[in-house]
Protein backbone atom coordinates (compact mmCIF):
# COMPACT_ATOMS: atom_id res chain seq x y z
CA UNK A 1 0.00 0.00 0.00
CA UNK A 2 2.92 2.56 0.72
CA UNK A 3 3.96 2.84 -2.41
CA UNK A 4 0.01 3.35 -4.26
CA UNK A 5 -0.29 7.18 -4.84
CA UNK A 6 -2.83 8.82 -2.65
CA UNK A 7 -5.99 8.82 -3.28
CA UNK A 8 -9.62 8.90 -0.88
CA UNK A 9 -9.19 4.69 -0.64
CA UNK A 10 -6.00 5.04 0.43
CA UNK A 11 -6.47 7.32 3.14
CA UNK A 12 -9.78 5.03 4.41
CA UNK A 13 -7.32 1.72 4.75
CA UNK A 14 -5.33 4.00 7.01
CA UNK A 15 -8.03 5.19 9.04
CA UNK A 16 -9.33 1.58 9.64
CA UNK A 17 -6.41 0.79 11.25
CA UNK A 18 -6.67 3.69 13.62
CA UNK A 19 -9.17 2.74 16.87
CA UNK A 20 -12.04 5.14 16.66
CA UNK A 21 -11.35 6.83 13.13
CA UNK A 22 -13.66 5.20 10.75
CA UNK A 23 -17.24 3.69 11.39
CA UNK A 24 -19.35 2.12 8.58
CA UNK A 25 -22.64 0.53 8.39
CA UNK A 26 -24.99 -1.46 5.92
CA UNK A 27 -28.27 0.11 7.33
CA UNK A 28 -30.30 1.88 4.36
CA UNK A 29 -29.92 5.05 4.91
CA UNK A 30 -31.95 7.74 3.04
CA UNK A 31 -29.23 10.33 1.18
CA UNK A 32 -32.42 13.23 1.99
CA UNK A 33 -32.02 14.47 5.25
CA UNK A 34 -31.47 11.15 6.93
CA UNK A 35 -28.48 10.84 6.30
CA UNK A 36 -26.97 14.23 7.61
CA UNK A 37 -29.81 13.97 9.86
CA UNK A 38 -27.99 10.81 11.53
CA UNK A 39 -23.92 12.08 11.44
CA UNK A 40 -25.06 15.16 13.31
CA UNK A 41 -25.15 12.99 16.05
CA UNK A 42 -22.47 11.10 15.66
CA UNK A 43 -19.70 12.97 14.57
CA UNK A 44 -20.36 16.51 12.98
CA UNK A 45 -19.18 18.96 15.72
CA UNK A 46 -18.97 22.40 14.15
CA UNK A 47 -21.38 25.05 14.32
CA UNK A 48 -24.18 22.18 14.37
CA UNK A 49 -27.10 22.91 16.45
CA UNK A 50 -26.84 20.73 19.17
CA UNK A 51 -26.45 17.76 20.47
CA UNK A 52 -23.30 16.81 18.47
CA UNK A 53 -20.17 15.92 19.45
CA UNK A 54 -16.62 14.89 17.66
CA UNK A 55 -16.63 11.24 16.25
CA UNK A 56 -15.54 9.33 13.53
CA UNK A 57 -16.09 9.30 9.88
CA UNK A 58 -19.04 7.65 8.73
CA UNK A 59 -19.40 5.47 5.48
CA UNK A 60 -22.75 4.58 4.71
CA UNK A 61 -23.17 1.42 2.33
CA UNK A 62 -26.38 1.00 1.30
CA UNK A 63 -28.06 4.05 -0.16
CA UNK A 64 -32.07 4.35 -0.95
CA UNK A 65 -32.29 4.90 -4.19
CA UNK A 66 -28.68 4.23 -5.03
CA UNK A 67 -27.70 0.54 -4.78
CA UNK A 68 -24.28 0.59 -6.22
CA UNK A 69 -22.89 4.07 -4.46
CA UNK A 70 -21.41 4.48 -0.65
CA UNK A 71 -21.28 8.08 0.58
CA UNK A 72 -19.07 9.26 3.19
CA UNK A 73 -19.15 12.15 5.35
CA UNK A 74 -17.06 13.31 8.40
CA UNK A 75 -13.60 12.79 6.95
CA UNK A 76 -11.92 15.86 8.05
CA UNK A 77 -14.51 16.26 10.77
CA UNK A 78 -12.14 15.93 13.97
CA UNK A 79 -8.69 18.23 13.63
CA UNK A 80 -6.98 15.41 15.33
CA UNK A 81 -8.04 13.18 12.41
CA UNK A 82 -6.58 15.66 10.01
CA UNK A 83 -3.25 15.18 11.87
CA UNK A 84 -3.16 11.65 11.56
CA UNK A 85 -3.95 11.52 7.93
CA UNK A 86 -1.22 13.98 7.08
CA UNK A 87 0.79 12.37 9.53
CA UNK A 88 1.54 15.26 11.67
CA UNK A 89 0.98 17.20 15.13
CA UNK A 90 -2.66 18.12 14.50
CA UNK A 91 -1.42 21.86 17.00
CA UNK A 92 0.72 22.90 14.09
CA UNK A 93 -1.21 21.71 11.03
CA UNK A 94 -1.18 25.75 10.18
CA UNK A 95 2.70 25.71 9.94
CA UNK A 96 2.74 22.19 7.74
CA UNK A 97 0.37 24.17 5.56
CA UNK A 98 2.40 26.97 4.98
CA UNK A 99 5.15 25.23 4.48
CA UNK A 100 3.12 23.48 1.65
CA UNK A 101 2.26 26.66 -0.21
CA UNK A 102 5.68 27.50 0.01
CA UNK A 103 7.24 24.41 -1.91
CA UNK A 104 4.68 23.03 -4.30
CA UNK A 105 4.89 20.00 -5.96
CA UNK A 106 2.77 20.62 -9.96
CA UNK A 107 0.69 17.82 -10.91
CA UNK A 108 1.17 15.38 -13.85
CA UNK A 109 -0.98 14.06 -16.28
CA UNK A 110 -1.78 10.31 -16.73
CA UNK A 111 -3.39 9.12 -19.93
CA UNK A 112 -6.76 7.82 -19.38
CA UNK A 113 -6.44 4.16 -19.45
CA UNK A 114 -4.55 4.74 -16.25
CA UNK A 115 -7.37 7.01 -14.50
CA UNK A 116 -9.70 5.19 -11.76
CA UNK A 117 -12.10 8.06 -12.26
CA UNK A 118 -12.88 7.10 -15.65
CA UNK A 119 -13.39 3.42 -15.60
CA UNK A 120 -17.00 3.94 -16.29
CA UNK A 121 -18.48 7.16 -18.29
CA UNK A 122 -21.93 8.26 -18.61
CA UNK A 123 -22.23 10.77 -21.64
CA UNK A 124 -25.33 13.23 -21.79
CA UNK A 125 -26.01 12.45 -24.93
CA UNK A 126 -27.04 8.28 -23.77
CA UNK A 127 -30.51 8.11 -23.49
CA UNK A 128 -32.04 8.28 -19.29
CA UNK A 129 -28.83 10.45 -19.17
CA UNK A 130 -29.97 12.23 -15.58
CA UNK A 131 -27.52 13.47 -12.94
CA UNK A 132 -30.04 12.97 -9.91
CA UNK A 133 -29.92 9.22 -10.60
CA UNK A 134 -25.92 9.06 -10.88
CA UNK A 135 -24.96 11.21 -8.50
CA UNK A 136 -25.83 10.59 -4.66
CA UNK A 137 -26.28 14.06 -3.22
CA UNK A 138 -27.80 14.50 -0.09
CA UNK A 139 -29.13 17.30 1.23
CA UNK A 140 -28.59 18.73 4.83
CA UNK A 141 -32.05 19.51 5.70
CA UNK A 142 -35.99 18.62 4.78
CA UNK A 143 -35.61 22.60 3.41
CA UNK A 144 -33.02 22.60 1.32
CA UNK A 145 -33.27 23.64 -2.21
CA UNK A 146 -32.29 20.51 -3.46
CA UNK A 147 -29.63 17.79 -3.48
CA UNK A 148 -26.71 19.25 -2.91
CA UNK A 149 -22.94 18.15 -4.18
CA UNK A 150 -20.66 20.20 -1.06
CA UNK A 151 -17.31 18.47 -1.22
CA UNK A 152 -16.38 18.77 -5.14
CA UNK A 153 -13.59 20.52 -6.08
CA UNK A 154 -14.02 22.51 -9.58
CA UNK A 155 -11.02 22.72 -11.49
CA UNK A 156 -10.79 25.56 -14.20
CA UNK A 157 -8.85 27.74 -16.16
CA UNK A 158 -8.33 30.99 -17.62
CA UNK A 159 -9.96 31.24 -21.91
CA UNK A 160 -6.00 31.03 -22.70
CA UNK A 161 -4.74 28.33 -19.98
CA UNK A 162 -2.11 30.09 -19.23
CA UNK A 163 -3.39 29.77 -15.72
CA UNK A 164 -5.92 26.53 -13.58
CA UNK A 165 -6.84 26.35 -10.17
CA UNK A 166 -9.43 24.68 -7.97
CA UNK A 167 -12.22 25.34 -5.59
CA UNK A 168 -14.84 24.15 -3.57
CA UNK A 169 -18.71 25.49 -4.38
CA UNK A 170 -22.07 24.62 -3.56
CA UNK A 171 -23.73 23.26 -6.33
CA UNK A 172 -27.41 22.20 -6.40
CA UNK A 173 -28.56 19.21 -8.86
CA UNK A 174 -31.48 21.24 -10.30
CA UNK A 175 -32.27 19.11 -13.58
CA UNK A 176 -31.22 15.98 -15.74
CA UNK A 177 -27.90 18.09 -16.81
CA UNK A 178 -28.28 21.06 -15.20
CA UNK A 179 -26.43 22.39 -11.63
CA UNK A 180 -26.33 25.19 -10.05
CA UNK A 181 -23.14 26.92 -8.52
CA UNK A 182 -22.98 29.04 -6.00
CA UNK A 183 -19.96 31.58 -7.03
CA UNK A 184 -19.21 34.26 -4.07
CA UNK A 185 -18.99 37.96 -5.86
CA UNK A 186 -16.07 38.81 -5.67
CA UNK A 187 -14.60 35.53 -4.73
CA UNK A 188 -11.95 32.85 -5.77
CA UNK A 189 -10.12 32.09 -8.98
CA UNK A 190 -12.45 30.09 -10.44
CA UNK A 191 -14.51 33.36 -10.41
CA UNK A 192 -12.24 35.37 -12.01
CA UNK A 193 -11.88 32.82 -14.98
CA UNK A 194 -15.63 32.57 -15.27
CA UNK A 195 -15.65 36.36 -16.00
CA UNK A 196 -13.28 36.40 -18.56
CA UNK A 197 -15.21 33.69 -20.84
CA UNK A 198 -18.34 35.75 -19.86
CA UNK A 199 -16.69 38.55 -21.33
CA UNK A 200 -16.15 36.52 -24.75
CA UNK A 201 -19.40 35.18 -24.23
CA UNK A 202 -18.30 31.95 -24.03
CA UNK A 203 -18.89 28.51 -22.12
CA UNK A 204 -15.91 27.82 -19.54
CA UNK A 205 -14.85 24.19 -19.60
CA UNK A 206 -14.56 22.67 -15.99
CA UNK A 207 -14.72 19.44 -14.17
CA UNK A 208 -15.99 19.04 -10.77
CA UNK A 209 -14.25 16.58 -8.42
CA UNK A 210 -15.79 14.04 -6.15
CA UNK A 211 -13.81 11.19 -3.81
CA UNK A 212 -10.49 12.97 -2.80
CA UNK A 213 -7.72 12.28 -0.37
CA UNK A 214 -8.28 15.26 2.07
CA UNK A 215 -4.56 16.67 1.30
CA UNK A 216 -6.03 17.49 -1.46
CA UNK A 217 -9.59 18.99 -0.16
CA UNK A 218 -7.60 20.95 2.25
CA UNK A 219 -5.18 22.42 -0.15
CA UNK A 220 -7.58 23.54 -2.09
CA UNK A 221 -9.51 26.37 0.43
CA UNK A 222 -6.26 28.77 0.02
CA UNK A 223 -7.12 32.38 -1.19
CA UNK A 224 -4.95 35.13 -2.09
CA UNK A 225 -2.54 36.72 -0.84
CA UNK A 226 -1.20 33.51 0.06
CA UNK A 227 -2.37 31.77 -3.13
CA UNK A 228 -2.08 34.48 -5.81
CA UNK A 229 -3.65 34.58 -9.41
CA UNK A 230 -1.54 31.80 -11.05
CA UNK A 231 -0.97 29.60 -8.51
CA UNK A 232 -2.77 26.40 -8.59
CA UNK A 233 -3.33 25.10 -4.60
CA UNK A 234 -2.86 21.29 -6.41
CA UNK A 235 0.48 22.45 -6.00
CA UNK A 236 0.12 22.92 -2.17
CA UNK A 237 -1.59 19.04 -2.43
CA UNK A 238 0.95 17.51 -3.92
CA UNK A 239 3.61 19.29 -1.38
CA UNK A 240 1.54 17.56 1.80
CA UNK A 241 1.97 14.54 -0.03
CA UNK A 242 5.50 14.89 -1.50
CA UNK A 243 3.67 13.34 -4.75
CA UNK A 244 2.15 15.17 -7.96
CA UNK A 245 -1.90 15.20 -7.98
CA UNK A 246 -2.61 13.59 -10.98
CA UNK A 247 -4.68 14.59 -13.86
CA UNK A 248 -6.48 13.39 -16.58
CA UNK A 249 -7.51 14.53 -20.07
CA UNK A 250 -11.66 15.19 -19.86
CA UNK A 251 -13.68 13.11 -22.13
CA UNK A 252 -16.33 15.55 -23.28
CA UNK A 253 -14.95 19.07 -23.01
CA UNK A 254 -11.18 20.70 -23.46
CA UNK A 255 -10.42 20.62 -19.16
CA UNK A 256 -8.34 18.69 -16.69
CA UNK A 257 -9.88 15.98 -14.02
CA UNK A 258 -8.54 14.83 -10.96
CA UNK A 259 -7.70 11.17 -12.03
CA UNK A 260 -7.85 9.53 -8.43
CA UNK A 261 -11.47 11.03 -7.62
CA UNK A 262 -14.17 8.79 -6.78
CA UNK A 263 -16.58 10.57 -9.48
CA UNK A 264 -15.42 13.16 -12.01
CA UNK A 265 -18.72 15.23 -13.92
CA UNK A 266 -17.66 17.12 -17.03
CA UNK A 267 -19.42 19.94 -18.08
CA UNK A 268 -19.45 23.96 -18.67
CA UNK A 269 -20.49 27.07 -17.00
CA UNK A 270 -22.63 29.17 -19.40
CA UNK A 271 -22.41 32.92 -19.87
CA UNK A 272 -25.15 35.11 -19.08
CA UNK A 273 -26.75 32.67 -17.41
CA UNK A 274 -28.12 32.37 -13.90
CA UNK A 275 -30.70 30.06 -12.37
CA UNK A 276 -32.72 30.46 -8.67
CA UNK A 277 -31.57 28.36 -6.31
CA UNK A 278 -34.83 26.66 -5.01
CA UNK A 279 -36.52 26.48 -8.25
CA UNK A 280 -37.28 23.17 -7.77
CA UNK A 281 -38.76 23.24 -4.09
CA UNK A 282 -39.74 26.97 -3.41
CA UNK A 283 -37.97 26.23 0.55
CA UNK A 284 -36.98 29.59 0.33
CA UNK A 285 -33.55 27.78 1.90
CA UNK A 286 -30.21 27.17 0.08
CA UNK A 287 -28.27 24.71 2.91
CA UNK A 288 -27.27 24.94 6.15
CA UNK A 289 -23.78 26.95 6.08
CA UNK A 290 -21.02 27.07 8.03
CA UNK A 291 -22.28 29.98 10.22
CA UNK A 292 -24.79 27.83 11.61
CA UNK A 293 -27.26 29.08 9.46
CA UNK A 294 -29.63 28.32 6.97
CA UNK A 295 -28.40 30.40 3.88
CA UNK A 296 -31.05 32.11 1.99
CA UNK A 297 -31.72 30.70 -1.87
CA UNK A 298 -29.94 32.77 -4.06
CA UNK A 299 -32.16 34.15 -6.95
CA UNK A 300 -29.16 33.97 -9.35
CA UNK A 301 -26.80 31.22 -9.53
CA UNK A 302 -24.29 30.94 -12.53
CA UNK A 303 -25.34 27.71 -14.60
CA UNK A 304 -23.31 24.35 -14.92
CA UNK A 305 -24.07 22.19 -18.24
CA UNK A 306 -23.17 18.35 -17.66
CA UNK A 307 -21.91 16.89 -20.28
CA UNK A 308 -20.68 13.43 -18.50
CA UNK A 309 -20.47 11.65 -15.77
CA UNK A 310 -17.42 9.76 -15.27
CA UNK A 311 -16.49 7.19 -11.80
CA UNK A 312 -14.56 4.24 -10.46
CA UNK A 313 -16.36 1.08 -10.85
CA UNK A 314 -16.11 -0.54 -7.73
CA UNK A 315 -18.99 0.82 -5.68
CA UNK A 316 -17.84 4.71 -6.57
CA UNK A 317 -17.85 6.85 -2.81
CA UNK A 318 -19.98 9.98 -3.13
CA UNK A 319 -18.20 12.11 -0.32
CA UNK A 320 -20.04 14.54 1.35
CA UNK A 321 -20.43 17.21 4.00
CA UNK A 322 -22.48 18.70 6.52
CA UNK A 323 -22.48 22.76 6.38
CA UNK A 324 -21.44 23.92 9.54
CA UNK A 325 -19.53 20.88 10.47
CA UNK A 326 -16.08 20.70 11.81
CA UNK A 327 -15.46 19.34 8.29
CA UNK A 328 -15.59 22.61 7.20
CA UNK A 329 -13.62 23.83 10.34
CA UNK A 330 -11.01 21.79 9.17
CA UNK A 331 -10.85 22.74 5.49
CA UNK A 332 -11.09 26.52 5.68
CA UNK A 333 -9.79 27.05 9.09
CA UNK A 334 -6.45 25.00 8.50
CA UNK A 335 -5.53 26.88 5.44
CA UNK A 336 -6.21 30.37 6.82
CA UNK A 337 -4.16 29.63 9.73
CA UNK A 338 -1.53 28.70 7.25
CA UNK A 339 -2.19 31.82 5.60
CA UNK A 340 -1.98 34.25 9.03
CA UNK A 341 1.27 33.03 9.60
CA UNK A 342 2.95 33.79 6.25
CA UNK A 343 2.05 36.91 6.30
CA UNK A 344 3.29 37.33 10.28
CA UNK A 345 6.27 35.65 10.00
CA UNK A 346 7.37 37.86 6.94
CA UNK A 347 6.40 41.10 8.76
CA UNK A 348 6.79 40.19 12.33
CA UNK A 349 9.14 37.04 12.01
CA UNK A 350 9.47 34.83 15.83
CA UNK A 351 6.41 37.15 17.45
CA UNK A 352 3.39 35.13 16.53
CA UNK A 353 4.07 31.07 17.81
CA UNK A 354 0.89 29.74 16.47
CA UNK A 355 -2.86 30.47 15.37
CA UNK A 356 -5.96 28.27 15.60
CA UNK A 357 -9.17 28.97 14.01
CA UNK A 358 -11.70 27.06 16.56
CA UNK A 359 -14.78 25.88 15.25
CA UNK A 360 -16.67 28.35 17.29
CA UNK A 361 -15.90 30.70 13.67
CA UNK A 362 -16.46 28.30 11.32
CA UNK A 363 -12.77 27.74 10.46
CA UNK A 364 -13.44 31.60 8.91
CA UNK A 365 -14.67 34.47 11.57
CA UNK A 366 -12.12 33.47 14.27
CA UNK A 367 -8.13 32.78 15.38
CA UNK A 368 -6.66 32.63 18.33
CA UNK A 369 -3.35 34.31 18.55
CA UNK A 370 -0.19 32.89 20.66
CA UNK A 371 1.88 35.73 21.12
CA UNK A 372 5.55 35.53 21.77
CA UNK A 373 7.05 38.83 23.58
CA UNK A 374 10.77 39.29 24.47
CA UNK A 375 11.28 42.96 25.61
CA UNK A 376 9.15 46.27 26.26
CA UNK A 377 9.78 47.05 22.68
CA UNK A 378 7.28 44.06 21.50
CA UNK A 379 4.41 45.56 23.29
CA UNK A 380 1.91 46.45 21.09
CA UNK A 381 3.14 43.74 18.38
CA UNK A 382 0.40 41.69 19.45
CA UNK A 383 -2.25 44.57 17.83
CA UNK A 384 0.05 44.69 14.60
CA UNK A 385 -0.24 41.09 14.72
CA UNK A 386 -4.09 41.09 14.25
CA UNK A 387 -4.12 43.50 11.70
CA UNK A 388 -1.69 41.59 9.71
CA UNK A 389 -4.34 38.67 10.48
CA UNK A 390 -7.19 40.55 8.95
CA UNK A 391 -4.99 41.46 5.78
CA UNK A 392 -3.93 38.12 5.12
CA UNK A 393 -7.97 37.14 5.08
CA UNK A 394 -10.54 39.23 4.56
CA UNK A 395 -13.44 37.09 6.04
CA UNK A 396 -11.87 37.16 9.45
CA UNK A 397 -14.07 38.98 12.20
CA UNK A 398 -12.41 38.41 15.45
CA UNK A 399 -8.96 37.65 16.79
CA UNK A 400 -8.12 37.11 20.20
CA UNK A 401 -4.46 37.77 21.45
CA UNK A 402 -3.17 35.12 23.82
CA UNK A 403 -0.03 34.57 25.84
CA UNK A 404 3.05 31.84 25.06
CA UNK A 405 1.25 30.10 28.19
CA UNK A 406 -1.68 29.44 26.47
CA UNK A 407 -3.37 26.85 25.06
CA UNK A 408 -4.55 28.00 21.91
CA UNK A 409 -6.51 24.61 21.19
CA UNK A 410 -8.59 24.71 24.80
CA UNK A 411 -11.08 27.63 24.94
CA UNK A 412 -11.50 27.55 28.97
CA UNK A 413 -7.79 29.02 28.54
CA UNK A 414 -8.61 31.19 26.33
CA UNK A 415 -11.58 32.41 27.78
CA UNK A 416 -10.09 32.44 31.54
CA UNK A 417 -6.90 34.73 29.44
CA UNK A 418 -9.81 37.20 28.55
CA UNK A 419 -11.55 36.80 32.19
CA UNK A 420 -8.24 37.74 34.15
CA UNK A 421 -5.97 39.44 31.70
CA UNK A 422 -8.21 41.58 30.06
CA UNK A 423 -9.89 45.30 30.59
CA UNK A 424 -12.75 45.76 28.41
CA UNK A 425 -12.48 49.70 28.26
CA UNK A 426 -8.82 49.27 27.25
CA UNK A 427 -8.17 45.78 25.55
CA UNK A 428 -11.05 45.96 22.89
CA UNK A 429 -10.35 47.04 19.30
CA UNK A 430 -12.91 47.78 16.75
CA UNK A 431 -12.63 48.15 12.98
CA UNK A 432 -15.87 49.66 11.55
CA UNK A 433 -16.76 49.67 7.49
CA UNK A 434 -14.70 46.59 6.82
CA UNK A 435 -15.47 43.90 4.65
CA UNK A 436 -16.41 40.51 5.54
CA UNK A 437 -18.33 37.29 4.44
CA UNK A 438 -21.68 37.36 3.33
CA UNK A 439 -22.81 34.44 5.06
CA UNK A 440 -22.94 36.14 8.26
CA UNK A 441 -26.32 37.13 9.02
CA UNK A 442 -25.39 39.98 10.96
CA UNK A 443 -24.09 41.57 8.45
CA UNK A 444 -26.71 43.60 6.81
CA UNK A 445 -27.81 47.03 6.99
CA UNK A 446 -31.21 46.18 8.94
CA UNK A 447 -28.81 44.93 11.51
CA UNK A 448 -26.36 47.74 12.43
CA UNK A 449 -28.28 51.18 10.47
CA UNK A 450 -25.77 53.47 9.86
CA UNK A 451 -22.41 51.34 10.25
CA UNK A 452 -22.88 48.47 7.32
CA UNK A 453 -23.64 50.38 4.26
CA UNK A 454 -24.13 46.87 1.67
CA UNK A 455 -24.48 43.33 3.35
CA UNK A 456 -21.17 41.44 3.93
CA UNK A 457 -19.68 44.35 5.69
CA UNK A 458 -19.15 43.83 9.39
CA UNK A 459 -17.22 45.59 12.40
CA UNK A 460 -14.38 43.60 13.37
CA UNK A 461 -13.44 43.06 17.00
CA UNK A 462 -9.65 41.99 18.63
CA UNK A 463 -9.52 41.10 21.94
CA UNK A 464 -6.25 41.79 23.58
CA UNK A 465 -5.74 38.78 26.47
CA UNK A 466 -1.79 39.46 26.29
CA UNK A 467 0.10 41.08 29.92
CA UNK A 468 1.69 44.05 29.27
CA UNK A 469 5.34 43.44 29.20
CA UNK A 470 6.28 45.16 32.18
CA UNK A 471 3.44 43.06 34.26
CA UNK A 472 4.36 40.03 33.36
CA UNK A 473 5.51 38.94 36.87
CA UNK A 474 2.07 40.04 38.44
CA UNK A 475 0.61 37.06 36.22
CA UNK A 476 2.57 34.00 36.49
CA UNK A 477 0.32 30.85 36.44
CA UNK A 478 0.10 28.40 39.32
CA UNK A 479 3.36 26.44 39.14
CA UNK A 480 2.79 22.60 39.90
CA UNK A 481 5.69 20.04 40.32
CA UNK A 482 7.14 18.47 37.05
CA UNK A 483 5.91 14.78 37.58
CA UNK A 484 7.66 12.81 34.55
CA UNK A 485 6.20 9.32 35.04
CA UNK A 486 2.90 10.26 36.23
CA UNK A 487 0.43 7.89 34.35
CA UNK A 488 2.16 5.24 35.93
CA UNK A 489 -0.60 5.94 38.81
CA UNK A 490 -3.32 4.84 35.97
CA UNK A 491 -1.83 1.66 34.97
CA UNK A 492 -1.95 -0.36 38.86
């Protein structure tokens, strides 16, 4: 097995033999709310509405409606998990990811014979050609608009591939070859390209991705700065790996596939053309997002023609997620701690030791700070440290500045730093008029008159838990005696 190249099976015949990891279970299970209606118990964590808690990942093996297709869900739902599948110390998973950005590996391109993700193809053009009945996509809720597909990774390029990249969208199954993507204004790479062929008034080829190792899930969720125009985050991927992503020439249109995916769909995003969300079910409801929130339907999504359907044929996996699961924690919040300290450790190099983004943000509106200071001239570093946070992601809304004592990864330290090291009237920062993400439901005129001019704007808030440098002595924790051998006095 060590020397297959990565791919989502891989990963899974690791995780089996890891106690506690990786759960499945031959119960029918309906893919419609049942489904996500069930792992919210077991193992979503997140921003889920309680009870939930952190458990393993969940395949399910016999589908309703589905007999020959196993979804999975939960992967990346447990940062500890994450660790273990990348094989490192789940507390500085940020660092690894930097590191990755910083010395990417490029893919290669396998001819298709070789490709797992083509072994069977479904062309639009067969007759019965219909996405909902090859593709299991669940939906989150009884209100969603629709089935939803939550853990594919587009890959596109600019009209003159010059320049790819990848990202992760929600896309609705709204018709027999017909999906609709949710593209944030504003947004990602794939974005940009999408304009330019809009421009020309022409189709953009792209290929959405289903089944992936999570190396390369999570490399995928960089933005810029980090992840500039022209920088593919497959290259990130293949760093965590030490091992190209490989990719395959696309059957029905001029694009790139992951080869290794569970479940490749061909197809193009039209120009000039936009779809509502909920057309099919009126819900009024998108899907539950990371927030915690039911997101609105939006009345214009950009449209995605399918022109195949490609996938392994050994019982394909449909991977999935839930919303505002730690799953989502772990994709976006990994890569923007990756991202924070980049940027810190070029500006501010040694003063920032290491940044979390808890799930109490989403992996997005949080990070926790861990603040190194080594003389009266570093006070006030910490502040310049937050603001280089909020430059090196936009979609940040609150940082809290901790100590070097701190545990950045347990939030009773955290919060007991901002219970007895902190002075509201002079430890609280507030940026007005900034922009955010537009999934936060506070962010909206009605909310805040006066102060948020167009929704997606917010105030954003630091919260300075760090001594003062010349009271540090005043707040010296508690010292206990060094016992070395201590869980000895478990094992009698």
């Amino acid at each position: 097995m060590t020397n297959e190249p990565y791919d989502l099976r891989k990963v899974l015949k690791e995780l089996k033999e890891m106690p506690g990891q990786y759960h499945e279970t031959n119960l029918e299970i309906d893919p419609h709310a049942e489904l996500s209606g069930v792992y919210r118990y077991i193992g979503a964590g997140g921003t889920i509405k309680r009870p939930t808690q952190e458990g393993p990942t969940m395949m399910f093996n016999t589908i309703k409606g589905f007999p020959e297709t196993r979804i999975l869900t939960g992967i990346m739902a447990s940062r500890k998990r994450v660790g273990k599948i990348l094989g490192h110390d789940y507390r500085t998973l940020g660092h690894l990811l930097k590191d990755a950005v910083n010395h990417p590996v490029k893919p290669v391109k396998i001819s298709r014979d070789e490709a797992p993700a083509q072994e069977v193809v479904h062309l639009s053009t067969d007759p019965d050609f219909d996405i909902r009945k090859l593709v299991a996509a669940p939906t989150n809720t009884e209100y969603d608009a629709g089935p939803y597909i939550t853990m594919g990774l587009v890959y596109g390029s600019s009209p003159d591939k010059s320049i790819s990249d990848v990202t992760i969208h929600r896309m609705v199954l709204e018709d027999e070859d017909t999906i609709g993507i949710y593209i944030m204004p504003g947004g990602r790479h794939i974005g940009h390209f999408q304009e330019e062929y809009e421009k020309l008034n022409e189709p953009m080829p792209i290929t959405i991705n289903i089944g992936l190792d999570p190396a390369i899930s999570i490399g995928a969720t960089f933005e810029p700065p980090t992840t500039p125009l022209g920088y593919n985050e497959l290259w990130a991927a293949g760093s965590l790996r030490n091992e190209p992503v490989q990719l395959v020439d696309s059957i029905t249109v001029d694009e790139v596939g992951i080869a290794r995916s569970e479940f490749i769909l061909e197809g193009e995003i039209l120009p000039h053309e936009r779809i509502r969300e909920d057309i099919n079910t009126n819900t009024g409801h998108a899907m539950p997002e990371f927030p915690g929130y039911n997101g609105d339907a939006n009345p214009a999504l950009h449209v995605i023609k399918v022109k195949a359907v490609t996938h392994r044929k050994d019982r394909p996996i449909m991977q999935t997620t839930l919303g505002p699961s730690e799953e989502h924690v772990s994709m976006a919040g990994i890569p923007t701690e990756a991202s924070i300290l980049n940027l810190v450790d070029k500006a501010i190099p040694g003063k920032v030791l290491n940044v979390y983004n808890p799930p109490a943000g989403g992996g997005k509106l949080m990070t926790i700070m861990q603040i190194h200071k080594e003389g009266p001239a570093d006070e006030g570093i910490q502040r310049q440290a937050a603001l280089l946070a909020f430059s090196a992601f936009k979609e940040l809304k609150t940082v809290i500045l901790v100590d070097e004592d701190v545990d950045i990864f347990d939030m009773n330290d955290v919060m007991w730093t901002v219970n007895t090291r902190f002075q509201a009237n002079q430890d609280i920062m507030v940026l007005e008029g900034m922009r955010n993400h537009p999934l936060d439901p506070s962010e909206t005129p009605e909310y805040s008159p006066g102060r948020i001019r167009f929704k997606g704007m917010s105030s954003k808030l630091v919260l300075d838990g760090t001594v003062p440098f010349d009271l540090k002595s005043q707040f010296e924790r508690a010292a206990f005696k060094d016992v070395e051998n201590w869980q000895k006095y478990l094992e009698d």
